[in-house]
N, C-alpha and C. Protein backbone atom coordinates (compact mmCIF):
# COMPACT_ATOMS: atom_id res chain seq x y z
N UNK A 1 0.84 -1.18 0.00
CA UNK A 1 0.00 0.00 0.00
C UNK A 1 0.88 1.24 0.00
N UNK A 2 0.53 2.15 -0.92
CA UNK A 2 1.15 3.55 -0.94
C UNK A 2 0.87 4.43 0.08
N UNK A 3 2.08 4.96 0.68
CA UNK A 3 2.11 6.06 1.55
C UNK A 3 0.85 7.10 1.41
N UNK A 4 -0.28 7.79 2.15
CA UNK A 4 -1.22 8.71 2.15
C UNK A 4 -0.43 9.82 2.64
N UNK A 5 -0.15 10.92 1.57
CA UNK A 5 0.19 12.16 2.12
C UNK A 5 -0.63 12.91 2.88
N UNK A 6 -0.72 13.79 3.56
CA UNK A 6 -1.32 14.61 3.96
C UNK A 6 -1.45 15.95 4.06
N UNK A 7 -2.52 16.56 4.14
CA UNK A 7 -2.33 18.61 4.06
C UNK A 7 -3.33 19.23 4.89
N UNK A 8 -2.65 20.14 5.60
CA UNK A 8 -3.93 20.70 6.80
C UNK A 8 -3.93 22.02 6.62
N UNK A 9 -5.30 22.52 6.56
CA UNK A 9 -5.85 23.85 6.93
C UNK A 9 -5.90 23.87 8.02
N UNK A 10 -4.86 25.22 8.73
CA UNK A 10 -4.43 24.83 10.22
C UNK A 10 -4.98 26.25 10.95
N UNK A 11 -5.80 26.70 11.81
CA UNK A 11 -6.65 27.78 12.15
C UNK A 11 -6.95 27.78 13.44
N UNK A 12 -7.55 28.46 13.82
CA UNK A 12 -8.65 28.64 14.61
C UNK A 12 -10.28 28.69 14.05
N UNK A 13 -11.30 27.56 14.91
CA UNK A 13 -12.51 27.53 14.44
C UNK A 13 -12.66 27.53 12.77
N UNK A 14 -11.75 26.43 12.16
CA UNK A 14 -11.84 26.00 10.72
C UNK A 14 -12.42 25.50 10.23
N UNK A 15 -13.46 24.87 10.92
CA UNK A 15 -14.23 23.48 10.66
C UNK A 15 -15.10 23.76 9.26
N UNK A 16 -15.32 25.33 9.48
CA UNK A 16 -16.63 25.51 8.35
C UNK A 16 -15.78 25.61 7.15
N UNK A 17 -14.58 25.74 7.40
CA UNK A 17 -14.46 25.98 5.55
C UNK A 17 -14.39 24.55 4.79
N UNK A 18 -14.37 25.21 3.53
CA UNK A 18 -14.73 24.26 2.01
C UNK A 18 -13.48 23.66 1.59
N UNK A 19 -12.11 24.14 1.94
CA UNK A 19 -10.66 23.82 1.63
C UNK A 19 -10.73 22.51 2.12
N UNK A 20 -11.27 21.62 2.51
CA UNK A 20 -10.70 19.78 2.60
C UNK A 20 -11.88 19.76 1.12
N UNK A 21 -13.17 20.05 0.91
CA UNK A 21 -13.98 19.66 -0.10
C UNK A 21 -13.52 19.67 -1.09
N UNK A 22 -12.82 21.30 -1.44
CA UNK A 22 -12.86 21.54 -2.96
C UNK A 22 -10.87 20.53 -3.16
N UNK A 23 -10.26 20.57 -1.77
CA UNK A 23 -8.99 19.68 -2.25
C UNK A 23 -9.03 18.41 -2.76
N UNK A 24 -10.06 17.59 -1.49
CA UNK A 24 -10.07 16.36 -1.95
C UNK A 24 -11.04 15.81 -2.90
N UNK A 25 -12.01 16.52 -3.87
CA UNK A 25 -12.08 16.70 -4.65
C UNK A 25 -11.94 16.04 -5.81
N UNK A 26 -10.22 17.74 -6.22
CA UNK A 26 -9.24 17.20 -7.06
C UNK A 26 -8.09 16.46 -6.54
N UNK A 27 -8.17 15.83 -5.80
CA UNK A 27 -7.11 14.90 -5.45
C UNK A 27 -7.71 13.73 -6.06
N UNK A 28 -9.03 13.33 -5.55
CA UNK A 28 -9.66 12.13 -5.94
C UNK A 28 -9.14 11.82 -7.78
N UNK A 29 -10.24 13.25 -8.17
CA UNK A 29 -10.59 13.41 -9.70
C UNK A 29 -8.90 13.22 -10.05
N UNK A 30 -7.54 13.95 -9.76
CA UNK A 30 -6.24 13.18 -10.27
C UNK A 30 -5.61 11.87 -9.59
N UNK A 31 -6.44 11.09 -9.15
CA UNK A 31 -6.04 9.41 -8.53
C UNK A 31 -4.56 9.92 -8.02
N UNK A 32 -4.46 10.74 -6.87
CA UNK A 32 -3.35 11.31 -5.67
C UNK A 32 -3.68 10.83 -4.89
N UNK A 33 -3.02 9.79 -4.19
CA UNK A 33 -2.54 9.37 -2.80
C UNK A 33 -2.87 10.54 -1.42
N UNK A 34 -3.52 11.45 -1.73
CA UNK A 34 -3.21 12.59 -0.74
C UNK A 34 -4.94 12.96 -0.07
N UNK A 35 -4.75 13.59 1.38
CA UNK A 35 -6.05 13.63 1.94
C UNK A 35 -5.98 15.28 2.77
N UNK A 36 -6.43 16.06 1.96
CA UNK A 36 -6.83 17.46 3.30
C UNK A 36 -7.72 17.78 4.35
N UNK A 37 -7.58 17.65 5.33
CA UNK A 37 -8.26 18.21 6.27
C UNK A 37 -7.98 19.50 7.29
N UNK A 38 -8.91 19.76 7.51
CA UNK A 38 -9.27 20.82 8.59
C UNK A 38 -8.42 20.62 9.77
N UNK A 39 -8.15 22.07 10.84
CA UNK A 39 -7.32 21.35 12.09
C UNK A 39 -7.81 22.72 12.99
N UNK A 40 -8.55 22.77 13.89
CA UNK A 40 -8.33 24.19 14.64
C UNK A 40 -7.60 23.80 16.34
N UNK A 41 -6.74 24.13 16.45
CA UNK A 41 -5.90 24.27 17.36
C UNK A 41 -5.83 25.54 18.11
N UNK A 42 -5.78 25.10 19.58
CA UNK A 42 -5.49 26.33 20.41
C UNK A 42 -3.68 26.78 19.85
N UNK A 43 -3.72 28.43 20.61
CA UNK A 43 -2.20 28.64 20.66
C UNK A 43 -1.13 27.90 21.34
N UNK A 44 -1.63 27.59 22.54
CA UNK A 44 -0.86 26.57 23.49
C UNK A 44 -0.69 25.32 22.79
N UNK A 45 -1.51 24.74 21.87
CA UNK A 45 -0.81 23.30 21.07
C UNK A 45 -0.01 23.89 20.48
N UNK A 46 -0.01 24.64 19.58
CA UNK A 46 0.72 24.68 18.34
C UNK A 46 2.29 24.32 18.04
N UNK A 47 3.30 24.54 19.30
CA UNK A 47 4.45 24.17 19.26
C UNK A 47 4.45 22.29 19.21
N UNK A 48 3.95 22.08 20.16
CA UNK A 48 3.35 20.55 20.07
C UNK A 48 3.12 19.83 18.53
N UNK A 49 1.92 20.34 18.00
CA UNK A 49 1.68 20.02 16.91
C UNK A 49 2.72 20.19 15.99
N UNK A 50 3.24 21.10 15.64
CA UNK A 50 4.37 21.30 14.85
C UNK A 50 5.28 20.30 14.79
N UNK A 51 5.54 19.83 16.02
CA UNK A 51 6.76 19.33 16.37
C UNK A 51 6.46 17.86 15.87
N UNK A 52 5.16 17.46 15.87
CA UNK A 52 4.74 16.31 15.50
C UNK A 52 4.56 15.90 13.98
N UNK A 53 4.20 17.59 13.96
CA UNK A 53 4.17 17.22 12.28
C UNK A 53 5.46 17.13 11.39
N UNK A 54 7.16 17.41 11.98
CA UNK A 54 8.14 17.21 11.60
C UNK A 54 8.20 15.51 11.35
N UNK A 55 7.44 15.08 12.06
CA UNK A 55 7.77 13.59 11.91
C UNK A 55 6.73 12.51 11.04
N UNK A 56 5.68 13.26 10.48
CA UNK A 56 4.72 12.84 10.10
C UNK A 56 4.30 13.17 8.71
N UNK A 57 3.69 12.34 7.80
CA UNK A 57 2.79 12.08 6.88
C UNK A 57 1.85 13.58 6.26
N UNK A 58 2.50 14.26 6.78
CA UNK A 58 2.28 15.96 6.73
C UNK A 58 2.67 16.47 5.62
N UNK A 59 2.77 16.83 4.38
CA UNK A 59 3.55 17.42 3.45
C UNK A 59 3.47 18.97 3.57
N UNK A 60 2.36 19.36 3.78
CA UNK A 60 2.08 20.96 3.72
C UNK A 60 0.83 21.34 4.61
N UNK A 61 0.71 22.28 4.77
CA UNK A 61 -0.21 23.01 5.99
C UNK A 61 -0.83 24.62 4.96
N UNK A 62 -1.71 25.23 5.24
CA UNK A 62 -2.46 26.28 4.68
C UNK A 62 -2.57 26.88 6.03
N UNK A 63 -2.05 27.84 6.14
CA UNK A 63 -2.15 28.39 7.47
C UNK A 63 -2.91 30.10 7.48
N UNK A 64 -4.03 29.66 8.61
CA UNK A 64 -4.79 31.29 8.51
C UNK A 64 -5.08 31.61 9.96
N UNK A 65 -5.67 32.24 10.06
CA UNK A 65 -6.22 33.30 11.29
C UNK A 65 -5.92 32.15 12.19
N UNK A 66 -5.51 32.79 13.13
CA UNK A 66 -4.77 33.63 13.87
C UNK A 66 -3.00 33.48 13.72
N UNK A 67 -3.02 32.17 13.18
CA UNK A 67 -1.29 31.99 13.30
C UNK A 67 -0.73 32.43 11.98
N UNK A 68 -0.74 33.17 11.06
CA UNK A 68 0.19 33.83 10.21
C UNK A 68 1.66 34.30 10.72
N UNK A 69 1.37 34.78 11.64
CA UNK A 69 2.45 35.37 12.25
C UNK A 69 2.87 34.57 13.74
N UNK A 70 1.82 33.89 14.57
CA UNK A 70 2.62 33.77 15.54
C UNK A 70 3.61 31.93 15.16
N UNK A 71 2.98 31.89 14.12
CA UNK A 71 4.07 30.39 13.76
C UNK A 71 5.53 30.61 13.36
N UNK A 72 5.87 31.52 12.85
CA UNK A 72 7.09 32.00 12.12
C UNK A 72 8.47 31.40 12.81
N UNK A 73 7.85 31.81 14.54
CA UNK A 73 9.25 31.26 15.51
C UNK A 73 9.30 29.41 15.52
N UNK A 74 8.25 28.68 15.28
CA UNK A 74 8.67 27.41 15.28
C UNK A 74 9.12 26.87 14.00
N UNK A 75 8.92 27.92 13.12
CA UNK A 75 9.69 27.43 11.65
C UNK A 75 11.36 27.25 11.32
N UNK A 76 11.72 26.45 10.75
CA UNK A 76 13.23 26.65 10.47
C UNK A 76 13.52 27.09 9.61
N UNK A 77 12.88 27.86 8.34
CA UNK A 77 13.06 29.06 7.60
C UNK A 77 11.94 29.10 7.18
N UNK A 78 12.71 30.35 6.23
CA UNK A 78 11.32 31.71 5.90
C UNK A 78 11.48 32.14 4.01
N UNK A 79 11.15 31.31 3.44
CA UNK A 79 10.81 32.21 1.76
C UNK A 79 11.01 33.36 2.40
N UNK A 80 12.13 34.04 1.41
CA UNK A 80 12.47 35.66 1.60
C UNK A 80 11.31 36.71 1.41
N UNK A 81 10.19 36.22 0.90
CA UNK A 81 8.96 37.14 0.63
C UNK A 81 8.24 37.58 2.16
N UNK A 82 8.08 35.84 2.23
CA UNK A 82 7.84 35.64 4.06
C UNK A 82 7.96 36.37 5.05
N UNK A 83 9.56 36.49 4.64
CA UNK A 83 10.25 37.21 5.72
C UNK A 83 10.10 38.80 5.97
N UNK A 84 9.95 38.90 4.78
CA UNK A 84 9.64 40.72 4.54
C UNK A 84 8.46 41.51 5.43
N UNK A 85 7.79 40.32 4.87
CA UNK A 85 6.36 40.38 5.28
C UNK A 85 5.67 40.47 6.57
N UNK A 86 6.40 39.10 7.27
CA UNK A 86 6.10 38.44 8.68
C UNK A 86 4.83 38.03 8.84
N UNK A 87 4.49 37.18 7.53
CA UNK A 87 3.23 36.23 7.63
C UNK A 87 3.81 34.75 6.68
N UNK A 88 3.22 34.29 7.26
CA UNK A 88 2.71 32.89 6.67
C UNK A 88 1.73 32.35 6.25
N UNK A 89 1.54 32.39 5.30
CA UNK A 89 0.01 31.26 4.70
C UNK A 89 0.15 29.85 4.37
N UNK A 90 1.44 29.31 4.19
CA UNK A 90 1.76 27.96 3.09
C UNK A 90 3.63 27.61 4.11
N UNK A 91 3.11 26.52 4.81
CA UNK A 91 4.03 25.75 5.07
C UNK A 91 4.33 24.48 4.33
N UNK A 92 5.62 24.00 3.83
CA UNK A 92 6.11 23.14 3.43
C UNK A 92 6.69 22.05 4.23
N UNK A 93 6.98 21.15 4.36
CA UNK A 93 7.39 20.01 5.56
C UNK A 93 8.19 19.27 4.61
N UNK A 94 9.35 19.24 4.52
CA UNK A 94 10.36 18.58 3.70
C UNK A 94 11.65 17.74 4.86
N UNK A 95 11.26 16.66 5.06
CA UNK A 95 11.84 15.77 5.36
C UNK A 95 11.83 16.07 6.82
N UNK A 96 11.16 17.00 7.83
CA UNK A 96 11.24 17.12 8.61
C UNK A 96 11.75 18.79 9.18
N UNK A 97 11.91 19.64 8.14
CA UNK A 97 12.43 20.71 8.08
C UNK A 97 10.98 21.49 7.57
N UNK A 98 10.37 22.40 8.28
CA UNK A 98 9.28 23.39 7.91
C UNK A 98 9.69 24.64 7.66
N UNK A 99 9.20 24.75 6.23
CA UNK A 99 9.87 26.45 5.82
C UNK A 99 8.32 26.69 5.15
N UNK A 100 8.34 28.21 5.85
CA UNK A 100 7.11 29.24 5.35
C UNK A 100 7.08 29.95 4.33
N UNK A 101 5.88 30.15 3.45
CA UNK A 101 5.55 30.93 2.34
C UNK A 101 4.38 32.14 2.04
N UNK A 102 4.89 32.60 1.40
CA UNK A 102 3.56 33.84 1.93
C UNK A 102 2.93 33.46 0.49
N UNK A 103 1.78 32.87 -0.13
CA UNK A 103 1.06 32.82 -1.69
C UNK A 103 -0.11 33.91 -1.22
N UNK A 104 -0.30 34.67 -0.27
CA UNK A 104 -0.82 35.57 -0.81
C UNK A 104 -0.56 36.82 -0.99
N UNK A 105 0.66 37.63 -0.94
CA UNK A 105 1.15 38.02 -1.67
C UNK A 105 1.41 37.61 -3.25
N UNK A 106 2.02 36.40 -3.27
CA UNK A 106 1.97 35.83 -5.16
C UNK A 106 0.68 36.31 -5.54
N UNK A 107 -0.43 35.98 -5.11
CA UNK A 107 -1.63 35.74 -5.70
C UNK A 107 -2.15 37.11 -5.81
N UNK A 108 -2.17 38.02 -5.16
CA UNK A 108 -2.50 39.65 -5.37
C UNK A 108 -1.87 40.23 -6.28
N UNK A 109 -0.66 39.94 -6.09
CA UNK A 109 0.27 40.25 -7.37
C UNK A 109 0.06 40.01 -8.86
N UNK A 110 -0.37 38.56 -8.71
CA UNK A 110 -0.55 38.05 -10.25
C UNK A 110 -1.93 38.59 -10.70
N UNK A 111 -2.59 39.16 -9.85
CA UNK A 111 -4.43 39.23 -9.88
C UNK A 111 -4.31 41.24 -10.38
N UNK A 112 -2.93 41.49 -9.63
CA UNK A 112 -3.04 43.48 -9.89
C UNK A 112 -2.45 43.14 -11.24
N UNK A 113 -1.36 42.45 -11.56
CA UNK A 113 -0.59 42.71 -12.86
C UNK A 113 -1.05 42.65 -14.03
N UNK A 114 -2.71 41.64 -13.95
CA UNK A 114 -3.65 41.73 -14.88
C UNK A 114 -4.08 42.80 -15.32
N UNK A 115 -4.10 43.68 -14.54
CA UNK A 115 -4.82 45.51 -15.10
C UNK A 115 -3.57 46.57 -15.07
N UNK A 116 -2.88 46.36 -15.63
CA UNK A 116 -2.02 47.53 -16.22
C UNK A 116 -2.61 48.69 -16.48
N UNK A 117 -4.14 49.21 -16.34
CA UNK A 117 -4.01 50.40 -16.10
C UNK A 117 -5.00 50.92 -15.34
N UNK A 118 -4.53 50.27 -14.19
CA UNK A 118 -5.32 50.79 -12.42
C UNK A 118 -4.03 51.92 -12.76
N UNK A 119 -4.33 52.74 -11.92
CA UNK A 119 -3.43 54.04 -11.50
C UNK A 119 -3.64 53.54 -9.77
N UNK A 120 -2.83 53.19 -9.56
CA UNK A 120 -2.57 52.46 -7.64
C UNK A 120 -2.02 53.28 -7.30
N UNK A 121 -1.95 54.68 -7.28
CA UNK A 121 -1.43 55.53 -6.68
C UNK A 121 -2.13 55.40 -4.74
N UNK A 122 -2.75 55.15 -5.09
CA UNK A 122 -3.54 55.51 -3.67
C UNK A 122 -4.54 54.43 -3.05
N UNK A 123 -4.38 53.73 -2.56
CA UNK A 123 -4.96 52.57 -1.86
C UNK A 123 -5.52 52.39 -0.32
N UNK A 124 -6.35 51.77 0.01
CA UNK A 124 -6.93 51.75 1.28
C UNK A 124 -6.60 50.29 1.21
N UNK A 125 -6.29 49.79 2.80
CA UNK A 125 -6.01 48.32 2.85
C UNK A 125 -6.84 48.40 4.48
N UNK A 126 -8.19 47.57 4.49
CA UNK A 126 -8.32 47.82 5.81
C UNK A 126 -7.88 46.26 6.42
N UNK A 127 -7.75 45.95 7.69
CA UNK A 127 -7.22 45.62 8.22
C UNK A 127 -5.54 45.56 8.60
N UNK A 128 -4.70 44.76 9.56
CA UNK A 128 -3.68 45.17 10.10
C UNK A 128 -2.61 43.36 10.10
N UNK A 129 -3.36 42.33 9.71
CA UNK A 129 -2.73 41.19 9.74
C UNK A 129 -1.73 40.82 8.51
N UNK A 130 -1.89 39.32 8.12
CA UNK A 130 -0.62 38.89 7.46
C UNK A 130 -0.86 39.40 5.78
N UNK A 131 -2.50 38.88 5.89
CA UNK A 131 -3.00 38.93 4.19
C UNK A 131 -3.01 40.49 3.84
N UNK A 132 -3.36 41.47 4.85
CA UNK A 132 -3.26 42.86 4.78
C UNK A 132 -1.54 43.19 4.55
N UNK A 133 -1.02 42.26 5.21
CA UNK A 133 1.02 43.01 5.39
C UNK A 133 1.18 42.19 3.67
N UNK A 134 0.71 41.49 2.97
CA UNK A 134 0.87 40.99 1.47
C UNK A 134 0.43 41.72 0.74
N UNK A 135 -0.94 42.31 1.00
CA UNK A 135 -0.94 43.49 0.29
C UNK A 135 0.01 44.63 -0.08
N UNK A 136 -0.10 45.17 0.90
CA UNK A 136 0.90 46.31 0.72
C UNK A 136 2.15 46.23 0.36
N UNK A 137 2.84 45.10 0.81
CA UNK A 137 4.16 44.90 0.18
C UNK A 137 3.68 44.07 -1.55
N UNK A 138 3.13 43.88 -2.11
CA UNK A 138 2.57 43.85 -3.31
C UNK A 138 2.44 44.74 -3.96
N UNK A 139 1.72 46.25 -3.35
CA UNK A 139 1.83 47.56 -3.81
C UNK A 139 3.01 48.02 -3.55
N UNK A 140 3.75 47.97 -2.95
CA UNK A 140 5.16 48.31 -2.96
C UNK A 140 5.79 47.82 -4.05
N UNK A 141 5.87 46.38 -4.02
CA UNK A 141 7.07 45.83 -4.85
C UNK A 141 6.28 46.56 -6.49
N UNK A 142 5.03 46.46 -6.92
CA UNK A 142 4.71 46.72 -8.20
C UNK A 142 4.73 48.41 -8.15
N UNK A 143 5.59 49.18 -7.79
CA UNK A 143 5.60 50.33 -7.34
C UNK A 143 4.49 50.97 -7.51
N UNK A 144 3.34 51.13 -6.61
CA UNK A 144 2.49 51.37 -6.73
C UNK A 144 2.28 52.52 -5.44
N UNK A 145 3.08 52.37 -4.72
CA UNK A 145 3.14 53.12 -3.30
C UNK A 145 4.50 53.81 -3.23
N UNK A 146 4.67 54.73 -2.64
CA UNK A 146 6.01 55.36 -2.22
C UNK A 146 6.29 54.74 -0.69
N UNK A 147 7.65 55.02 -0.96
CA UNK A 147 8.27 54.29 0.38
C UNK A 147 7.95 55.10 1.24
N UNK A 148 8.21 55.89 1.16
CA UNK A 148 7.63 57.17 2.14
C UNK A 148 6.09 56.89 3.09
N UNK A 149 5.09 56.10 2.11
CA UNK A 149 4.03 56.16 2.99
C UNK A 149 3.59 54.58 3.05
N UNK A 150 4.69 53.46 3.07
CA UNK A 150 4.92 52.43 3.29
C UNK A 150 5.29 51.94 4.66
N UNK A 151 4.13 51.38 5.28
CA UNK A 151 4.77 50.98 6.61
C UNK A 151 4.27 49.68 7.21
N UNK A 152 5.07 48.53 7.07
CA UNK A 152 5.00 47.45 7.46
C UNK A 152 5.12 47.42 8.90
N UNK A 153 4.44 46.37 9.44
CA UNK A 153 4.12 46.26 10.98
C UNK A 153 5.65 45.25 11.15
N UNK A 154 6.53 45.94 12.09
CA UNK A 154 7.64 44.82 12.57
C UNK A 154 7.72 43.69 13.66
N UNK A 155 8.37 42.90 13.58
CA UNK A 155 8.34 41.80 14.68
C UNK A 155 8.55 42.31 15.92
N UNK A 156 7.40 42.23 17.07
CA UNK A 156 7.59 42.57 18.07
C UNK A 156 8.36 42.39 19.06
C-alpha cells in the first residue's frame, strides 16, 4: 500500500471551511494518494503540533487566522517574501524541516498585474494582519506606493 500524504488547513474555528472539499475533490478526480483536512488548534498546542508534524505524513499546511504570524518562531526558515512580510500562509514540511511561504502576496500580485491600467497611486487596505502586510508589500514591490508612505508592521 502507498504512503497517504497529507495537508492541513491549520486555524482557529476552521471546521466551516470548504478547503478539505474543494482539495479532496481534485485529489480524488487526479487518482493522488493525498487527503486534506481541517485542524483548529489552540495557541498553546501549536508548538506541540508542529513538532509532531516534523515527523509525520504531513507534506504541507495552509495556514490562517490567527497563526500567520505567531508560527514563524517554530519554523526553520522563511521564503524571503515571508520574511519581509512576517506572515505565513503555506508551510512546506520537507523531510522534517518546515519552511514558510507567503502565496498571498503571489496571488494579489498576479491578480493586480492583470490591469495595467489601475493608476494604484492611492490605496486603502483595511485591516492590520498577514493577508493585509501581502498586500501592501505587493503595492510596494509593483511600485504602486512610495516608500515614504509604506509601513509594514515589525516583529515585536
Amino acid at each position: 500500500m502507498n504512503k497517504r500524504f497529507l495537508f492541513v488547513l491549520l486555524g482557529k474555528n476552521v471546521n466551516h471551511s470548504f478547503s478539505p472539499l474543494m482539495f479532496n475533490f481534485y485529489f480524488r478526480k487526479l487518482n493522488l494518494n493525498f487527503h486534506y483536512f481541517s485542524l483548529s488548534i489552540s495557541k498553546n498546542s501549536l508548538p506541540k503540533f508542529l513538532k509532531q508534524v516534523r515527523n509525520s505524513s504531513i507534506l504541507g499546511l495552509n495556514v490562517t487566522i490567527p497563526y500567520k504570524e505567531i508560527i514563524i518562531p517554530y519554523l526553520d526558515e522563511l521564503d524571503p517574501v515571508a520574511e519581509k512580510i512576517h506572515a505565513v500562509n503555506v508551510i512546506h514540511n520537507r523531510g522534517g524541516k518546515l519552511k514558510g511561504y507567503n502565496t498571498d502576496y503571489i496571488g494579489f500580485n498576479k491578480a493586480l498585474k492583470k490591469y495595467k491600467s489601475l493608476d494604484l497611486k492611492f490605496a486603502v487596505i483595511l485591516g492590520a494582519g498577514g493577508a493585509a502586510r501581502s498586500v501592501i508589500y505587493s503595492l510596494y514591490t509593483l511600485n504602486s506606493v512610495s516608500y515614504t508612505h509604506l509601513t509594514l508592521p515589525t516583529k515585536a
